[in-house]
Protein backbone atom coordinates (compact mmCIF):
# COMPACT_ATOMS: atom_id res chain seq x y z
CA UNK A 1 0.00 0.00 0.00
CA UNK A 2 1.14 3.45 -0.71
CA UNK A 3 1.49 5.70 2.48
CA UNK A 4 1.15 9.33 2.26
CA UNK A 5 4.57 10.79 3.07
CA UNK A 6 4.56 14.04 5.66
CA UNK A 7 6.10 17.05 3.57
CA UNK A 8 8.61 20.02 5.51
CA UNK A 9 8.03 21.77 7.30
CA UNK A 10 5.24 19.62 9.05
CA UNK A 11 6.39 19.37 12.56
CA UNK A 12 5.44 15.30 12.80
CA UNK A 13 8.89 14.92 10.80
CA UNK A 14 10.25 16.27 13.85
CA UNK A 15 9.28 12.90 16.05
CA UNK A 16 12.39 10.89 17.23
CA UNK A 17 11.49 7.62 16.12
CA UNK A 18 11.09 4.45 19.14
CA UNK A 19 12.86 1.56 19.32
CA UNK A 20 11.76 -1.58 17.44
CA UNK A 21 11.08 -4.52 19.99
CA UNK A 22 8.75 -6.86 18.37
CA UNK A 23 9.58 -8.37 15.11
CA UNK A 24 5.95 -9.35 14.46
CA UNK A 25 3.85 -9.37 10.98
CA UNK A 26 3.23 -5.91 11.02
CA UNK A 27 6.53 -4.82 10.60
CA UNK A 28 7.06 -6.81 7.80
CA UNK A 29 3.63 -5.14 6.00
CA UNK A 30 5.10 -1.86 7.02
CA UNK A 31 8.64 -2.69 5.51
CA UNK A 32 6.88 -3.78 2.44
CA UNK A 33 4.41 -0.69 2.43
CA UNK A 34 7.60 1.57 2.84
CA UNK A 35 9.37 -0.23 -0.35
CA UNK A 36 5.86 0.43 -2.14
CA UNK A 37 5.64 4.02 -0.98
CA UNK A 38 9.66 4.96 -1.73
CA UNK A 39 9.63 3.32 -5.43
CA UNK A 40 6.57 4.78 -6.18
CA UNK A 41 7.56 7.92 -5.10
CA UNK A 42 9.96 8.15 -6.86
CA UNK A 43 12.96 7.97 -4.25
CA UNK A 44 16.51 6.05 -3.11
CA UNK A 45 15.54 5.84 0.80
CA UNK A 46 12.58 6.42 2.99
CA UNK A 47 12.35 6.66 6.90
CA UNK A 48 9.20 5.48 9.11
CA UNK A 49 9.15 8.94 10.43
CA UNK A 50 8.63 10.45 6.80
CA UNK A 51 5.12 8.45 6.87
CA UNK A 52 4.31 9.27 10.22
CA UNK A 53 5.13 6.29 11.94
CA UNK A 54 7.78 7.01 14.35
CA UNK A 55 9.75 3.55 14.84
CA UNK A 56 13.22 3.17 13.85
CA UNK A 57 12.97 1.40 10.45
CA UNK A 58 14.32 2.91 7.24
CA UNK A 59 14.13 1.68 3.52
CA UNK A 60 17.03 1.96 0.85
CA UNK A 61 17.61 1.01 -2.61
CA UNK A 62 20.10 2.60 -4.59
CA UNK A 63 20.12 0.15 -7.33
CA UNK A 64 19.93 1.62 -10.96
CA UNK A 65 16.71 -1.20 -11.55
CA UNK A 66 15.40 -0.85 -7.71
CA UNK A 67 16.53 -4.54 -7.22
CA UNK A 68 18.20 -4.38 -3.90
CA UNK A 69 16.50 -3.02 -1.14
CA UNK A 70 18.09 -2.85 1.93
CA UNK A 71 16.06 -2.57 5.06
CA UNK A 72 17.75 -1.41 8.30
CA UNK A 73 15.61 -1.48 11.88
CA UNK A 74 17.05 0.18 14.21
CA UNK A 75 20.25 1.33 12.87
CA UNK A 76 23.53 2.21 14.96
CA UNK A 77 26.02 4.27 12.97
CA UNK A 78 29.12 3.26 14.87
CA UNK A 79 32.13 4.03 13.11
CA UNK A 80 32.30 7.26 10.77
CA UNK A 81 35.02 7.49 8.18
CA UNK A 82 36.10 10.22 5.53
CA UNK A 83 34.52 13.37 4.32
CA UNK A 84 32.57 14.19 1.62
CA UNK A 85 29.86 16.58 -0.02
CA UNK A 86 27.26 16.22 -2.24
CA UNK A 87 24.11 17.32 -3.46
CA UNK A 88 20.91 16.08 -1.54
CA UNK A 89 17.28 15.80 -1.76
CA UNK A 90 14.23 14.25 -0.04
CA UNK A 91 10.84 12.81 -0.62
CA UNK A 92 9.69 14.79 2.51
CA UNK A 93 11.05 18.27 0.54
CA UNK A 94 10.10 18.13 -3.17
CA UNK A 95 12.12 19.15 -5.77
CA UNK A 96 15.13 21.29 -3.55
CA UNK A 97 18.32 20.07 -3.43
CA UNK A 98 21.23 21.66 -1.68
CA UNK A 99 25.22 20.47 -1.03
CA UNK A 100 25.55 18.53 2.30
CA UNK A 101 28.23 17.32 3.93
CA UNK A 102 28.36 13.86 5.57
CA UNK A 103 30.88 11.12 6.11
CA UNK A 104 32.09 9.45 3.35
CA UNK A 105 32.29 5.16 5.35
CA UNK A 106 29.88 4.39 7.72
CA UNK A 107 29.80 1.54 9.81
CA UNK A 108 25.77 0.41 10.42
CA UNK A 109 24.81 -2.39 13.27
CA UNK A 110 20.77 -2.87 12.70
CA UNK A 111 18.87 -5.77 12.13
CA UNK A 112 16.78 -7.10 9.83
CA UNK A 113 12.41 -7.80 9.72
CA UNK A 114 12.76 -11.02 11.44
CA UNK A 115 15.06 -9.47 14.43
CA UNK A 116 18.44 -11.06 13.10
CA UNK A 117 21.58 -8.38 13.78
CA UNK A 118 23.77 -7.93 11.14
CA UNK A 119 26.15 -5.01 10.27
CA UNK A 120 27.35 -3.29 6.93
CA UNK A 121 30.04 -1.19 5.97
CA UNK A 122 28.97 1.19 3.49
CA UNK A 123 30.41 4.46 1.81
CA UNK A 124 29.45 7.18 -1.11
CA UNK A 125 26.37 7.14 -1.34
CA UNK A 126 25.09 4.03 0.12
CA UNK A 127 26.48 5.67 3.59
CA UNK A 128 24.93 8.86 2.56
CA UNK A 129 21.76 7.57 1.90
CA UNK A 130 21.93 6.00 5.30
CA UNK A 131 22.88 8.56 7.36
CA UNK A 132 19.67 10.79 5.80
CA UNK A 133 17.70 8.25 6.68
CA UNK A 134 18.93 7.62 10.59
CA UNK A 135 19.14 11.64 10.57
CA UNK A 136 15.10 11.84 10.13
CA UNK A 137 14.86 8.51 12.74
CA UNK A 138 16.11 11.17 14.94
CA UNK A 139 13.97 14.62 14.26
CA UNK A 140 16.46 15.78 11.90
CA UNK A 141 16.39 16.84 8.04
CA UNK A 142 18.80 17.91 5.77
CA UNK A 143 17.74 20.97 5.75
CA UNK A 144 19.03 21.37 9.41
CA UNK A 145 22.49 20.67 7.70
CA UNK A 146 22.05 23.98 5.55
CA UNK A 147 22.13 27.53 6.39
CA UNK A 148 19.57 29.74 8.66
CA UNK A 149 18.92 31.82 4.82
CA UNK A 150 18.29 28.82 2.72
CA UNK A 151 16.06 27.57 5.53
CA UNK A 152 14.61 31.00 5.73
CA UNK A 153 13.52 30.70 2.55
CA UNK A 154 12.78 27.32 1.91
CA UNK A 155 9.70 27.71 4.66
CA UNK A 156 8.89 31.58 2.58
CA UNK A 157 8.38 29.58 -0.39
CA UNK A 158 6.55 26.72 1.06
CA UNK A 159 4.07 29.93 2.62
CA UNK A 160 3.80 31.86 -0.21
CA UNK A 161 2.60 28.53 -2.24
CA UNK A 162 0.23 28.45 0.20
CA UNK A 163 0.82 24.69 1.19
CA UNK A 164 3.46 22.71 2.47
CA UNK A 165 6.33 21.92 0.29
């Protein structure tokens, strides 16, 4: 099922997302309803929060024919590698894209629908998809990663529109 997904600056986006503790069918309908919603989109990653459902699951495929997804339930970024910057956007604030800068390797201990731990090493934009994913898990979008002006105005322009972006 496709899920609506909560645009900027609506202040649900702004919900730290809970803990996953139960592995049950549910999760596995959301997880697939998630894939549904972030394909259809169209988009490379997708957090819980960004559909108003504030657990710590996120979605990813950056596969060129959206054949590997990658889910990740409640992800732990614990080793951070490298610089780098590059130009982001996001399903939750249509058509703007700014530079951002982020770590380059990431080191990710989650695990997986059924409850199984695993961890990845991932870098470019694999681990820059991920951390813009964990960043909204936590109440944060990458907008917060840009100037007080280009915030300024990205909320102006969602106003003068007169909706939300």
């Amino acid at each position: 099922m496709i899920l609506p997904i909560l645009h900027y600056p609506d202040k649900r986006l702004r919900t730290i997302a809970k803990e996953v503790k139960s592995f049950d069918n549910s999760i596995s309908i959301l997880v697939d309803d998630m894939f549904e919603t972030m394909y259809e989109a169209p988009g490379i990653g997708l957090a819980a929060t960004q559909i108003n459902h504030h657990q710590r699951i996120i979605v990813i495929d950056i596969s060129d024919n959206k054949n590997e997804p990658l889910c990740l339930i409640n992800p732990v970024i614990s080793e951070e590698l490298g610089k780098t910057e590059s130009e982001e956007g996001c399903l939750s604030v249509p058509d703007y894209f700014e530079p951002v800068k982020r770590y380059d390797s990431i080191r990710v201990n989650a695990v997986n629908q059924k409850g199984k731990p695993f961890e990845i090493q991932a870098s470019s934009l694999l681990s820059i998809c991920i951390q813009h994913e964990v960043d909204h898990l936590n109440g944060i979008l990458f907008v917060d990663h840009l100037s007080k002006l280009k915030q300024s105005r990205l909320i102006k322009k969602a106003k003068k529109s007169g909706k939300e972006l």
